[in-house]
C-alpha atoms as a PDB file:
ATOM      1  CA  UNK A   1       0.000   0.000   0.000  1.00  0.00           C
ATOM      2  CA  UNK A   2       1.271   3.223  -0.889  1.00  0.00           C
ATOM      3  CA  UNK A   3       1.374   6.085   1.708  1.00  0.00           C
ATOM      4  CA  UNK A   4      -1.573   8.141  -0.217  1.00  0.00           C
ATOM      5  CA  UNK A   5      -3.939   6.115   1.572  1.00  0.00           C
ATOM      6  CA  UNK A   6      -6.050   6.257   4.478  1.00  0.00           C
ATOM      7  CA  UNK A   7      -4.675   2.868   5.749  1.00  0.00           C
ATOM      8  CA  UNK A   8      -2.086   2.025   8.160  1.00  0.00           C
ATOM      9  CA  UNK A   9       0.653   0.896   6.678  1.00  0.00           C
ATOM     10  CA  UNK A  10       1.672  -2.784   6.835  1.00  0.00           C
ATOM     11  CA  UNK A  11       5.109  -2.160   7.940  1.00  0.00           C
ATOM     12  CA  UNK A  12       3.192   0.377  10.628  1.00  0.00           C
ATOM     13  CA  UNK A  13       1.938  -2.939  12.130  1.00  0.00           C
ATOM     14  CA  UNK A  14       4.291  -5.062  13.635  1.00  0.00           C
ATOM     15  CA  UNK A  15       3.449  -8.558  14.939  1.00  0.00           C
ATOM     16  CA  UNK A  16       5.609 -10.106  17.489  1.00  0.00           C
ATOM     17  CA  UNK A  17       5.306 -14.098  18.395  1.00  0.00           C
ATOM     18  CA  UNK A  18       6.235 -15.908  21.450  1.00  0.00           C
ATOM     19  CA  UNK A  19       6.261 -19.376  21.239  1.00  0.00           C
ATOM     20  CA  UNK A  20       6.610 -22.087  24.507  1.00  0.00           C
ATOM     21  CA  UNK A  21       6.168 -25.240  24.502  1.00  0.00           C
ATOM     22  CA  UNK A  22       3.878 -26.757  27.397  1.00  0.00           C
ATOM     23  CA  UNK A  23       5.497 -30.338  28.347  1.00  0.00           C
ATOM     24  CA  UNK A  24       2.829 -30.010  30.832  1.00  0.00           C
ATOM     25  CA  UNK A  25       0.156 -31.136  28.407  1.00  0.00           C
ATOM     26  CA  UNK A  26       2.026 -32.906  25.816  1.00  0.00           C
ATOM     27  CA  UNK A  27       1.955 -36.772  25.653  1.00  0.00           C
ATOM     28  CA  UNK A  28       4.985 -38.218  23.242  1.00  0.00           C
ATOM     29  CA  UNK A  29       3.522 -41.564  23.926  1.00  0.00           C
ATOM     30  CA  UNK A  30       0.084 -39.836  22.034  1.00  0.00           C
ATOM     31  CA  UNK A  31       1.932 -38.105  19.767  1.00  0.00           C
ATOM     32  CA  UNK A  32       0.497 -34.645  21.380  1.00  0.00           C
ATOM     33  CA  UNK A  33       2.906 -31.651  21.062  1.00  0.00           C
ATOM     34  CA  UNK A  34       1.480 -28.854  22.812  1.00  0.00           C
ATOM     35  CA  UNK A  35       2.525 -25.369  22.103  1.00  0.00           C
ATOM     36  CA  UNK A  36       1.428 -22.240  23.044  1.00  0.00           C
ATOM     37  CA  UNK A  37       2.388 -18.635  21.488  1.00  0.00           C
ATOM     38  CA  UNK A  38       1.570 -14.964  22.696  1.00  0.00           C
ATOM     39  CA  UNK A  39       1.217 -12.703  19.859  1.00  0.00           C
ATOM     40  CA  UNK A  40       1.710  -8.710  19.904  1.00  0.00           C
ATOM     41  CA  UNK A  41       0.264  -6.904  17.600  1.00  0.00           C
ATOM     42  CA  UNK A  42       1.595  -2.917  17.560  1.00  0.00           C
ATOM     43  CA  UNK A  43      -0.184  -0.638  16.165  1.00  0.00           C
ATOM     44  CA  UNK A  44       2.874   2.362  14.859  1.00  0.00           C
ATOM     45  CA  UNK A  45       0.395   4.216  12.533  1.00  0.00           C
ATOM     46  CA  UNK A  46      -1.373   7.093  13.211  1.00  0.00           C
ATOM     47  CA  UNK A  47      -4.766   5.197  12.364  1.00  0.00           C
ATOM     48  CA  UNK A  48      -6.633   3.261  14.190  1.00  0.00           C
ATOM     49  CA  UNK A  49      -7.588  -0.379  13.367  1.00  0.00           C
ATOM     50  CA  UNK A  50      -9.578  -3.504  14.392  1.00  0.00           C
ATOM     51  CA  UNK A  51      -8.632  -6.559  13.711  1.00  0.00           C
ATOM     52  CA  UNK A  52     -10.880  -8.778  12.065  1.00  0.00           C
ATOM     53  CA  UNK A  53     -10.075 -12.726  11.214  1.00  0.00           C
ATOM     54  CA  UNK A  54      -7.067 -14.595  10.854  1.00  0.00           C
ATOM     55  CA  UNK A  55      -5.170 -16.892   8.859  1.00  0.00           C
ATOM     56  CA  UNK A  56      -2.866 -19.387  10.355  1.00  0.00           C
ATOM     57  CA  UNK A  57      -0.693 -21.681   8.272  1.00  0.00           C
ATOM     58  CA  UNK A  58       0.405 -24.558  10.128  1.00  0.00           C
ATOM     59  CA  UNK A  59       3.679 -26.725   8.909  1.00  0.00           C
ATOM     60  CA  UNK A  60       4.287 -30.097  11.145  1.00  0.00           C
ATOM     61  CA  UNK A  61       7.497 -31.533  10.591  1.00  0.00           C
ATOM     62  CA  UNK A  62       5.954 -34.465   8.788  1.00  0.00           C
ATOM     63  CA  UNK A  63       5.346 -31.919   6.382  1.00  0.00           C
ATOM     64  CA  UNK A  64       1.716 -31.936   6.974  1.00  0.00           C
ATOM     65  CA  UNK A  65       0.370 -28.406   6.262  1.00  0.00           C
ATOM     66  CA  UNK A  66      -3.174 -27.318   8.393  1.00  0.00           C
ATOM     67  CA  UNK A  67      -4.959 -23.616   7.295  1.00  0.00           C
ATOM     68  CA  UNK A  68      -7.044 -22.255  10.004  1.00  0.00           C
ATOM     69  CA  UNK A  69      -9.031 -19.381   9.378  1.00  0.00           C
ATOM     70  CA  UNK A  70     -11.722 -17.523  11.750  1.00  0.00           C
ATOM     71  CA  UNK A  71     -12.925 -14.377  13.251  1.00  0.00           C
ATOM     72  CA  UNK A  72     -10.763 -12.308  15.069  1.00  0.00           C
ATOM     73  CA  UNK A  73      -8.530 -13.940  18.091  1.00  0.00           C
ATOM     74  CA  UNK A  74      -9.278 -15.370  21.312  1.00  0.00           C
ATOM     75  CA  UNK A  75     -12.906 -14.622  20.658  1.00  0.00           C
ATOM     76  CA  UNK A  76     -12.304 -11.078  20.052  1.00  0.00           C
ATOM     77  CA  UNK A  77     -12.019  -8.621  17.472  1.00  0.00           C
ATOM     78  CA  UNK A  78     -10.210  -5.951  19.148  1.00  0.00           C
ATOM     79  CA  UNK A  79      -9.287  -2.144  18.287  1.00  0.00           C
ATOM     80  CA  UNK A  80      -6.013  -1.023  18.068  1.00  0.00           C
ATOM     81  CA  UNK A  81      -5.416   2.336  18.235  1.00  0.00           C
ATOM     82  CA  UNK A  82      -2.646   4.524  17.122  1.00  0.00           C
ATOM     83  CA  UNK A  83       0.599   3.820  19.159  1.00  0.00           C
ATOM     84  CA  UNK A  84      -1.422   1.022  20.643  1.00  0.00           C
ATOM     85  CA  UNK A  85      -0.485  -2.855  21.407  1.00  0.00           C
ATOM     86  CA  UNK A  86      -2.608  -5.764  21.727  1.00  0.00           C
ATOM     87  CA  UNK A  87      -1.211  -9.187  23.046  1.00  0.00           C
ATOM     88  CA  UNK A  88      -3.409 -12.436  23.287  1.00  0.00           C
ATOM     89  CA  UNK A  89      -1.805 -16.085  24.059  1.00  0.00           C
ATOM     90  CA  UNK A  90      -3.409 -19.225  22.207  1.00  0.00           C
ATOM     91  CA  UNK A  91      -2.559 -22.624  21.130  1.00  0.00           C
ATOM     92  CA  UNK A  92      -1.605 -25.287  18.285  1.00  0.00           C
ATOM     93  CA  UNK A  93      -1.569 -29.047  19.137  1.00  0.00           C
ATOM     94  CA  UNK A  94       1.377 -30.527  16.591  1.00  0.00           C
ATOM     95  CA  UNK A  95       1.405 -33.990  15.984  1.00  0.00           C
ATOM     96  CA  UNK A  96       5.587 -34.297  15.950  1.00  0.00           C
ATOM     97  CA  UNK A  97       7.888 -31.825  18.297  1.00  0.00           C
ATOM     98  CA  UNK A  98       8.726 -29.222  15.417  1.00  0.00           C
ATOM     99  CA  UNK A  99       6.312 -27.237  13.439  1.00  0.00           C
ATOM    100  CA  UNK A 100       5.946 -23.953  12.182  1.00  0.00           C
ATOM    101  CA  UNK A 101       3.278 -21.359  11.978  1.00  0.00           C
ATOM    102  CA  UNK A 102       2.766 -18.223   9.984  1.00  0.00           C
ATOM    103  CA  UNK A 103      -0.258 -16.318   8.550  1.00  0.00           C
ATOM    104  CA  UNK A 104      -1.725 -13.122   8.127  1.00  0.00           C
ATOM    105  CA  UNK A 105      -4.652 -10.642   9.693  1.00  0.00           C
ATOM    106  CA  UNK A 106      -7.135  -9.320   8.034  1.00  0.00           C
ATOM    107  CA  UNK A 107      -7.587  -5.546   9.517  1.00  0.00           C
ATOM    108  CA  UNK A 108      -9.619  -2.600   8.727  1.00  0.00           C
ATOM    109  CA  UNK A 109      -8.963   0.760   9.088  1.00  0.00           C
ATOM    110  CA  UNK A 110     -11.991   1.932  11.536  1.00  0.00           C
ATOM    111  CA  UNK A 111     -12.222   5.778   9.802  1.00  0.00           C
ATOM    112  CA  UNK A 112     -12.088   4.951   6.452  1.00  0.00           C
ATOM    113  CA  UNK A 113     -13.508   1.196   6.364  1.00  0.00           C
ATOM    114  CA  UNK A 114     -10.636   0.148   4.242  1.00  0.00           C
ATOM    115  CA  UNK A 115      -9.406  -3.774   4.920  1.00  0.00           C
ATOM    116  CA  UNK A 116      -5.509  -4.571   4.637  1.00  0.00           C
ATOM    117  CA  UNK A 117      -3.495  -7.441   5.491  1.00  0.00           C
ATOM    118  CA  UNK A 118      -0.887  -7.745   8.492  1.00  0.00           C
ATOM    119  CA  UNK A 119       1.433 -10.676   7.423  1.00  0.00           C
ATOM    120  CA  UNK A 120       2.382 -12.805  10.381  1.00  0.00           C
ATOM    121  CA  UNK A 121       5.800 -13.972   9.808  1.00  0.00           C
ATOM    122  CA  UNK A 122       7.040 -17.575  10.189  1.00  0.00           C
ATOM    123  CA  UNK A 123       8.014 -18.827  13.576  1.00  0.00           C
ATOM    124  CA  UNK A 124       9.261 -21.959  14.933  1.00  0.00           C
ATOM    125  CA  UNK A 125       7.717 -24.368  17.323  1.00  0.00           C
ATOM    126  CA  UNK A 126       9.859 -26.950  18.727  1.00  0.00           C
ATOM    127  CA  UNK A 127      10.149 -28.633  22.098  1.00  0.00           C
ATOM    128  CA  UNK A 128      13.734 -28.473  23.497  1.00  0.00           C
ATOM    129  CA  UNK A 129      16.544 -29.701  22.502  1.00  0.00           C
ATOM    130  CA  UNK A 130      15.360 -29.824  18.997  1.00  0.00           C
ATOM    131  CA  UNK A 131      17.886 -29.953  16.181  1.00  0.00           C
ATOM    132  CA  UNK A 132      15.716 -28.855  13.239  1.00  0.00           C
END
């Protein structure tokens, strides 16, 4: 998107990722890897936004690829305002110890009704001691 807009700027939004994995309520013997990952989203334009769905693409080490797509996050669909951060935490359940996620948000800018895309870039999930 160019600057002549009334959008904020995809590299205005910046998505951060925190993976962990939770041994806690994994099972190798089930072949349940559970992760979880906190995700803030910063909001460095001078607009203000609301986040609307999301797209999650989900890479297993098998190579097994999973697309989830829904409303907002955590049940929400929260505004973002200028300067503003939003962090959520949430889960995937992996079928091997290494995976990883990326995807994309699908925003609108709340004064001019305008939709854009945040990407959400890749990030690793891996139990410890992984050598992938």
């Amino acid at each position: 998107m160019n600057r002549g807009t009334n959008t904020p700027q995809t590299s205005e939004v910046l998505v951060d990722v925190e993976p962990a994995f939770r041994g806690d309520e994994s099972s190798s013997d089930e072949a349940r890897y559970v992760f979880s990952y906190t995700v803030t989203i910063h909001n460095h334009s001078a607009r203000s936004m609301q986040l609307l769905a999301r797209h999650w693409k989900i890479t297993q080490g098998s190579g097994k690829v999973q697309e989830v797509r829904g409303k907002g996050v955590v049940g929400q669909q929260p505004m973002i305002g200028p300067g503003q951060t939003f962090r959520y935490t949430s889960r995937a359940i992996l079928d091997g110890p290494v995976g990883v996620m990326e995807g994309a948000y699908t925003c609108v800018d709340t004064a001019s009704q305008r939709p854009f895309e945040v990407e959400i870039p890749p990030f690793r999930l891996a139990t410890p001691n992984q050598i992938h």
